[in-house]
N, C-alpha and C. Protein backbone atom coordinates (compact mmCIF):
# COMPACT_ATOMS: atom_id res chain seq x y z
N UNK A 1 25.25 -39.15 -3.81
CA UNK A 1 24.59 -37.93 -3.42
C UNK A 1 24.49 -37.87 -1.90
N UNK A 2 24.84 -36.40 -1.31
CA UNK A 2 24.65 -36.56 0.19
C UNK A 2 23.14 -36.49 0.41
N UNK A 3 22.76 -37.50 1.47
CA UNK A 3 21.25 -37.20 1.97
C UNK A 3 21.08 -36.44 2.91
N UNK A 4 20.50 -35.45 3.01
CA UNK A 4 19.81 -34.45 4.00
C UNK A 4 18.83 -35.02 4.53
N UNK A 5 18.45 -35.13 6.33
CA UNK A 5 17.57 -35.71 6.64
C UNK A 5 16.57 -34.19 6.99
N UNK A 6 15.82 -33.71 6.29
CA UNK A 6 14.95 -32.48 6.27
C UNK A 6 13.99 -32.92 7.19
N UNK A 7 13.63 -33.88 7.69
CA UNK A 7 12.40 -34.04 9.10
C UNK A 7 13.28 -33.97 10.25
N UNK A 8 14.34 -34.19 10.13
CA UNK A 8 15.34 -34.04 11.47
C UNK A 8 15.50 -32.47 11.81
N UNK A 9 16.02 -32.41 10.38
CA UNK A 9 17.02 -30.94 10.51
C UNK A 9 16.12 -30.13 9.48
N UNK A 10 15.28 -29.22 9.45
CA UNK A 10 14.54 -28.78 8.70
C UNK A 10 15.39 -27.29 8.26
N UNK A 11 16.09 -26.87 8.96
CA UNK A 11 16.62 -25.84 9.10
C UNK A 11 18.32 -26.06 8.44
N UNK A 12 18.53 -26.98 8.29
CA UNK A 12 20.03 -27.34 8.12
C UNK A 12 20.76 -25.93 7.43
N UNK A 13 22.07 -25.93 7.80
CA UNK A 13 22.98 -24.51 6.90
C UNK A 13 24.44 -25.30 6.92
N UNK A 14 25.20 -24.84 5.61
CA UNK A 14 26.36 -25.18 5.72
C UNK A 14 27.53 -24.35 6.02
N UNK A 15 28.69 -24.10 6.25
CA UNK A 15 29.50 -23.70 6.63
C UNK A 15 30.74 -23.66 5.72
N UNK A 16 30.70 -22.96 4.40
CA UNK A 16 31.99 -23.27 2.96
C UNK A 16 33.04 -22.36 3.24
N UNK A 17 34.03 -22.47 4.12
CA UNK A 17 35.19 -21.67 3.49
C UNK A 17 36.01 -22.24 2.52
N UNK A 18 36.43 -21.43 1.80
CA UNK A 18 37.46 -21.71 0.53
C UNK A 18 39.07 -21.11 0.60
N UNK A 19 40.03 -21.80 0.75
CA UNK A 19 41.24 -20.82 1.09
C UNK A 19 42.12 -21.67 -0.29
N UNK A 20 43.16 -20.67 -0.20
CA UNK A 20 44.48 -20.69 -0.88
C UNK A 20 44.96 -20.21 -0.10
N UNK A 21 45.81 -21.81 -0.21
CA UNK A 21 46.98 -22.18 0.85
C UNK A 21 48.21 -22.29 0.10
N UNK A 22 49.08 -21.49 0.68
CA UNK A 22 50.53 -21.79 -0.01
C UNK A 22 51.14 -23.24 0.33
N UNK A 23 52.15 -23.93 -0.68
CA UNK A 23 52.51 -24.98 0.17
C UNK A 23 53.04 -24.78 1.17
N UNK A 24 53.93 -23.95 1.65
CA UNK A 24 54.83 -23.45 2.94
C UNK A 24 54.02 -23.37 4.33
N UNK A 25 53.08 -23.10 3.71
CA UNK A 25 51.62 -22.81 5.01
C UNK A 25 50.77 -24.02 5.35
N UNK A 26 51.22 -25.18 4.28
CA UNK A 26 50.11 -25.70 4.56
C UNK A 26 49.94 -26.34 5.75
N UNK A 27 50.48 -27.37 6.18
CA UNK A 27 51.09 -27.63 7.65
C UNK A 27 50.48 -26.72 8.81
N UNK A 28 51.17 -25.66 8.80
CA UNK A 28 50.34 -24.36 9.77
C UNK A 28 48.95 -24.29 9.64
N UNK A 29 48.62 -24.32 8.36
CA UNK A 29 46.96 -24.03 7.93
C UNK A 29 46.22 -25.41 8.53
N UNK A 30 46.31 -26.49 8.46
CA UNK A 30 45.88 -28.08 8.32
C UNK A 30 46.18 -28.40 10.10
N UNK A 31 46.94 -27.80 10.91
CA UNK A 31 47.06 -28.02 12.19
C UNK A 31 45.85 -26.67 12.58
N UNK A 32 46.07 -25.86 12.47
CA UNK A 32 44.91 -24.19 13.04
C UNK A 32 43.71 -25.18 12.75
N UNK A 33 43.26 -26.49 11.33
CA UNK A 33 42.15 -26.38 11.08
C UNK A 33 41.53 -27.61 11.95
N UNK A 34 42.58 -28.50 12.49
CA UNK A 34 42.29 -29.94 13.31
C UNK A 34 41.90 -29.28 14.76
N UNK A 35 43.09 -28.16 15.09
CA UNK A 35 42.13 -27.64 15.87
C UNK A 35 41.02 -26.89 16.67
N UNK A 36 40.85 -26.18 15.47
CA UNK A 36 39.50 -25.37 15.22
C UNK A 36 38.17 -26.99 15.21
N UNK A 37 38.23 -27.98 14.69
CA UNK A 37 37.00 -28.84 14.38
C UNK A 37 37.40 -29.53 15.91
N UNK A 38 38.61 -29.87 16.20
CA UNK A 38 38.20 -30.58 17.57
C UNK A 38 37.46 -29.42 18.47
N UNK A 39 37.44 -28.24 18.51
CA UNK A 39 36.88 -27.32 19.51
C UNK A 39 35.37 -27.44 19.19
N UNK A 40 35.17 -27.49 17.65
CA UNK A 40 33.74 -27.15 17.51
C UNK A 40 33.20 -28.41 16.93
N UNK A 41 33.38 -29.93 17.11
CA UNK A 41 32.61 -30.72 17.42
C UNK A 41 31.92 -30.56 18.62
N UNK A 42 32.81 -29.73 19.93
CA UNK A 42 31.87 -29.96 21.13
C UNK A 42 30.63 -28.74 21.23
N UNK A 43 30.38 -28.01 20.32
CA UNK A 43 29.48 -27.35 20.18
C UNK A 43 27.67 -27.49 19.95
N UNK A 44 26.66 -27.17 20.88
CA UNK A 44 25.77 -27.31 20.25
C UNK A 44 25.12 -27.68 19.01
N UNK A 45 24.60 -28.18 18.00
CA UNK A 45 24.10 -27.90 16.56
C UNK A 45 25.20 -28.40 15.85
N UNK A 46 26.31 -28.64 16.05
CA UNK A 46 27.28 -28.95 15.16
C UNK A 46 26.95 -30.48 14.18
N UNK A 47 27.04 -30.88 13.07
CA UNK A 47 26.12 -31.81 12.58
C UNK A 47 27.60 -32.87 11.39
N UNK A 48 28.67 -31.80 11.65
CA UNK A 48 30.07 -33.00 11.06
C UNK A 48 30.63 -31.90 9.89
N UNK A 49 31.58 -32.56 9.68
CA UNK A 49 32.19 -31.61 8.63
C UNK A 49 33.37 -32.77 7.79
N UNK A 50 33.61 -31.70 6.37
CA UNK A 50 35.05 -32.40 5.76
C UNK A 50 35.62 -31.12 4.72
N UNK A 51 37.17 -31.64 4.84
CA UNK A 51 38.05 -30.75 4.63
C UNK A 51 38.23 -31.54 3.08
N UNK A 52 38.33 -30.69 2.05
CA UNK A 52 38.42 -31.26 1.09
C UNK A 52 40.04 -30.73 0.56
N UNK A 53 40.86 -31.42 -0.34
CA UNK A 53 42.14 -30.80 -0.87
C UNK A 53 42.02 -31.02 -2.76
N UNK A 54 41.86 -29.98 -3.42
CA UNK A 54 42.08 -30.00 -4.59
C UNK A 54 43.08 -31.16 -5.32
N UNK A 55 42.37 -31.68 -5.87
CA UNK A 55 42.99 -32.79 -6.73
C UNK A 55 43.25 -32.39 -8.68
N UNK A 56 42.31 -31.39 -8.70
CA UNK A 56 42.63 -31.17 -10.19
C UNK A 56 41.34 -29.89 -10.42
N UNK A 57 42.08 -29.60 -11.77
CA UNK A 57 40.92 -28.42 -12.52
C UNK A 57 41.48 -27.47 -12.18
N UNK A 58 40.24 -26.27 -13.11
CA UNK A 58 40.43 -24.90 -12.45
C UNK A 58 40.04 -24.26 -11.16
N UNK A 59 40.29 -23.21 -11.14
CA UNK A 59 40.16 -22.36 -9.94
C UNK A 59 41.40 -21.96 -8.95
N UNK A 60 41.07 -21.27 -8.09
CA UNK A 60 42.01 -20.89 -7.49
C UNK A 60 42.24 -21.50 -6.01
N UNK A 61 41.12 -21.95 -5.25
CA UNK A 61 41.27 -22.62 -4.09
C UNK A 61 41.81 -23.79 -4.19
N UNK A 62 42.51 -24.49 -2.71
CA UNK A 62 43.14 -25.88 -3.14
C UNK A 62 43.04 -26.61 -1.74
N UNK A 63 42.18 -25.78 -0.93
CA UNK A 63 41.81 -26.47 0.42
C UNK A 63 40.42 -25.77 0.63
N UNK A 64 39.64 -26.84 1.28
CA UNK A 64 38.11 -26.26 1.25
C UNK A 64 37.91 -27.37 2.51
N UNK A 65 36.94 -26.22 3.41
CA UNK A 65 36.34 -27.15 4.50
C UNK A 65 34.53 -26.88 4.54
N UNK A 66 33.78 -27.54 4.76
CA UNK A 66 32.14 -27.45 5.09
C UNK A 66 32.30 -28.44 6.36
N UNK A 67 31.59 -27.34 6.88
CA UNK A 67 30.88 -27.83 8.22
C UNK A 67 29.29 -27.85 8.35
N UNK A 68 28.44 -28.79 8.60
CA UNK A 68 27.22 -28.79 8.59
C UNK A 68 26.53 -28.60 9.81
N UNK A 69 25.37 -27.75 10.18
CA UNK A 69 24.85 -27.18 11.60
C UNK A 69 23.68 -27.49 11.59
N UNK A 70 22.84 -27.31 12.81
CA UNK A 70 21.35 -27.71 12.72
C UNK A 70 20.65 -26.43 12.07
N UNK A 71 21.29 -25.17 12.47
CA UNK A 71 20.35 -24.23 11.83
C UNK A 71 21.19 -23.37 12.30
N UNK A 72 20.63 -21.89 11.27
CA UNK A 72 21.46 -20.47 11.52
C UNK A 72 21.51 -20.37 12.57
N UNK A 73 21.16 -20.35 13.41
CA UNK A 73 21.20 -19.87 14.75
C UNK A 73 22.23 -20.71 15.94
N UNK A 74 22.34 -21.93 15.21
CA UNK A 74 23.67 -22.95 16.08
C UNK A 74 25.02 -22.35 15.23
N UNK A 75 25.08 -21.43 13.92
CA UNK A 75 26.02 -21.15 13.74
C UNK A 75 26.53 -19.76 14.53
N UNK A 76 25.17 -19.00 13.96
CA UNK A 76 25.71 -17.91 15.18
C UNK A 76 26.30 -17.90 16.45
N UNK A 77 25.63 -18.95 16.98
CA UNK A 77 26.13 -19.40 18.22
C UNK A 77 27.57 -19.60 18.39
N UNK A 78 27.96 -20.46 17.52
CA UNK A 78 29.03 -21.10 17.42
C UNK A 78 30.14 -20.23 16.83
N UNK A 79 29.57 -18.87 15.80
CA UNK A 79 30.61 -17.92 15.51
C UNK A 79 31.42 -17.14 16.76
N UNK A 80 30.50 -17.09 17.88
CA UNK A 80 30.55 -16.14 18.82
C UNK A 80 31.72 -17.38 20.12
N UNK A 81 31.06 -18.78 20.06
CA UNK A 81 31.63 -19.08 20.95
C UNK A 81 33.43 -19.75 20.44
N UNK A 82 33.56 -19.76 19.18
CA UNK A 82 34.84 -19.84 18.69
C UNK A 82 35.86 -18.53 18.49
N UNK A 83 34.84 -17.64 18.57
CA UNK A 83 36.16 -16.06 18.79
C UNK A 83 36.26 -16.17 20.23
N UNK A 84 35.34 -16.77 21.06
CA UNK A 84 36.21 -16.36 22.58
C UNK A 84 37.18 -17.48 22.73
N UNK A 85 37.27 -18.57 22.06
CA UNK A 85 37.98 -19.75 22.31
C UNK A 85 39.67 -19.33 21.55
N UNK A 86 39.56 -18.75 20.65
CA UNK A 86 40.66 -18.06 20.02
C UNK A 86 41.52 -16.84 20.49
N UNK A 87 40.34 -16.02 21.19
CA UNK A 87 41.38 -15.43 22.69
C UNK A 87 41.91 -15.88 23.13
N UNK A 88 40.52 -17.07 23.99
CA UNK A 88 41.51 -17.25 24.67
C UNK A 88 42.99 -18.25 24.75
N UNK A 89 43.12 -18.25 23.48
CA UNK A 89 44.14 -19.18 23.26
C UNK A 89 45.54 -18.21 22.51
N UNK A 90 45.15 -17.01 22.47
CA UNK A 90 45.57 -16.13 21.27
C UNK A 90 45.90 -16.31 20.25
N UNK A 91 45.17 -16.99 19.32
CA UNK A 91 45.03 -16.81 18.22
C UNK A 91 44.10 -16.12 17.19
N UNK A 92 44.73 -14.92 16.29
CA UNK A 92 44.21 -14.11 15.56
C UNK A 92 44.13 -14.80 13.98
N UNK A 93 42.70 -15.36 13.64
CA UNK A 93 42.73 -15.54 11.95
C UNK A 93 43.31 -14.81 11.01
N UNK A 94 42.68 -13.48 11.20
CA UNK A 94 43.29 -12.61 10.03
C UNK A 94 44.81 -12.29 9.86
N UNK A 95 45.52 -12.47 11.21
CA UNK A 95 46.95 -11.99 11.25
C UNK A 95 47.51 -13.40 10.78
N UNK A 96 47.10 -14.53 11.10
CA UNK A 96 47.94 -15.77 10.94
C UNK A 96 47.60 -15.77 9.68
N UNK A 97 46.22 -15.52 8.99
CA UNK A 97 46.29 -15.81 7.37
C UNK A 97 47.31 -14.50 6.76
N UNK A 98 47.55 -13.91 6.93
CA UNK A 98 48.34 -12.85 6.50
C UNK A 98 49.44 -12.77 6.53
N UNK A 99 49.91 -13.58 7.58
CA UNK A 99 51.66 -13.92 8.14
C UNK A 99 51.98 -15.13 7.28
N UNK A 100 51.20 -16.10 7.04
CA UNK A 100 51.15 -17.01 5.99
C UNK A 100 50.74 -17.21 4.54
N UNK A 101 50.31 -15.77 4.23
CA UNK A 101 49.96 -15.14 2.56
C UNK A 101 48.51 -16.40 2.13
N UNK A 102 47.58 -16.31 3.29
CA UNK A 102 46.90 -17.56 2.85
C UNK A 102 46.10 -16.39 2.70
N UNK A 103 44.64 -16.54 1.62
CA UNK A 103 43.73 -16.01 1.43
C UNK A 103 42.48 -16.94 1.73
N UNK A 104 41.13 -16.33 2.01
CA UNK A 104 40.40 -16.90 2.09
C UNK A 104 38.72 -16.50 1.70
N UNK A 105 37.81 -17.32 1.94
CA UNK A 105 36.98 -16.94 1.76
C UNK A 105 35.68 -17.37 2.39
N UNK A 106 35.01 -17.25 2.74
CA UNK A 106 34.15 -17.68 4.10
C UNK A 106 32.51 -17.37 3.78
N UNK A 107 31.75 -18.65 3.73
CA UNK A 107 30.00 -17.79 3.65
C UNK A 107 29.45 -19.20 4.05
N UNK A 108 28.17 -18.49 4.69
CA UNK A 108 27.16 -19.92 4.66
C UNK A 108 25.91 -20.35 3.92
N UNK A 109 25.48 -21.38 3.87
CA UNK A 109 25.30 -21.90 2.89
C UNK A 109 23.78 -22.19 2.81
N UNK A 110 22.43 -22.45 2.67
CA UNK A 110 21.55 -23.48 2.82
C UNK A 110 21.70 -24.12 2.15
N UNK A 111 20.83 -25.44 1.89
CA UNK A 111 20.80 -26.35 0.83
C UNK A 111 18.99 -26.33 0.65
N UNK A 112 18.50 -25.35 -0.59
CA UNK A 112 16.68 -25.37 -0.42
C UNK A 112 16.18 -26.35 -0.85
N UNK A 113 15.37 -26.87 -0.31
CA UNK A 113 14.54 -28.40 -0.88
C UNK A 113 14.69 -27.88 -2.37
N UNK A 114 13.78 -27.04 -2.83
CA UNK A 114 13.90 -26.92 -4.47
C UNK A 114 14.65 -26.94 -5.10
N UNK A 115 16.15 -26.84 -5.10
CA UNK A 115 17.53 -27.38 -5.49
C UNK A 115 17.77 -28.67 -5.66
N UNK A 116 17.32 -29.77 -4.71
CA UNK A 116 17.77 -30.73 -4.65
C UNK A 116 16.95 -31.98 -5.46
N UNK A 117 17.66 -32.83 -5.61
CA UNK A 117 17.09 -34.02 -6.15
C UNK A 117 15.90 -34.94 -5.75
């Protein structure tokens, strides 16, 4: 079970996108995503992350990343300071997932004490 340290981080939020990745893409997708996390380890609030790859079952996703933050507000932060970092690098998400038929899906997360174990 992951431990949440809730006296540290009282506020904690997670970060779940879910994509379907073609194999043809994946490569493209798995490099955009090494360097999207090297940019935003150096971010305020940033608290670690992992990229997970479907191993079996249903559903439709087959690459999944969570990133963990100190609180909504280090994500906001961090939404705003990764679109200027993608200028300025020119790179467009929506056009590259689209040029690569990747779909996706993107939300954040809490984890409420009353959920947990």
């Amino acid at each position: 079970m992951l431990h949440i340290d809730r006296e540290r981080y009282p506020n904690i939020q997670f970060r779940v996108d879910q994509f379907v990745v073609p194999d043809a893409a994946r490569e493209a997708f798995l490099q955009a995503t090494h360097r999207n996390f090297a940019f935003i380890k150096t971010l305020p609030g940033f608290l670690g992350h992992v990229v997970l790859e479907k191993s079996g079952g249903p559903g439709r996703f087959n690459l999944s990343t969570i990133a963990a933050w100190e609180s909504p507000e280090a994500i906001v932060s961090a939404v705003g300071k990764v679109q200027a970092y993608y200028q300025s690098i020119g790179f467009n998400p929506p056009e590259f997932m689209r040029a690569h038929g990747i779909e996706g899906e993107l939300a954040n997360f809490d984890a409420p004490v009353a959920l947990q174990e």
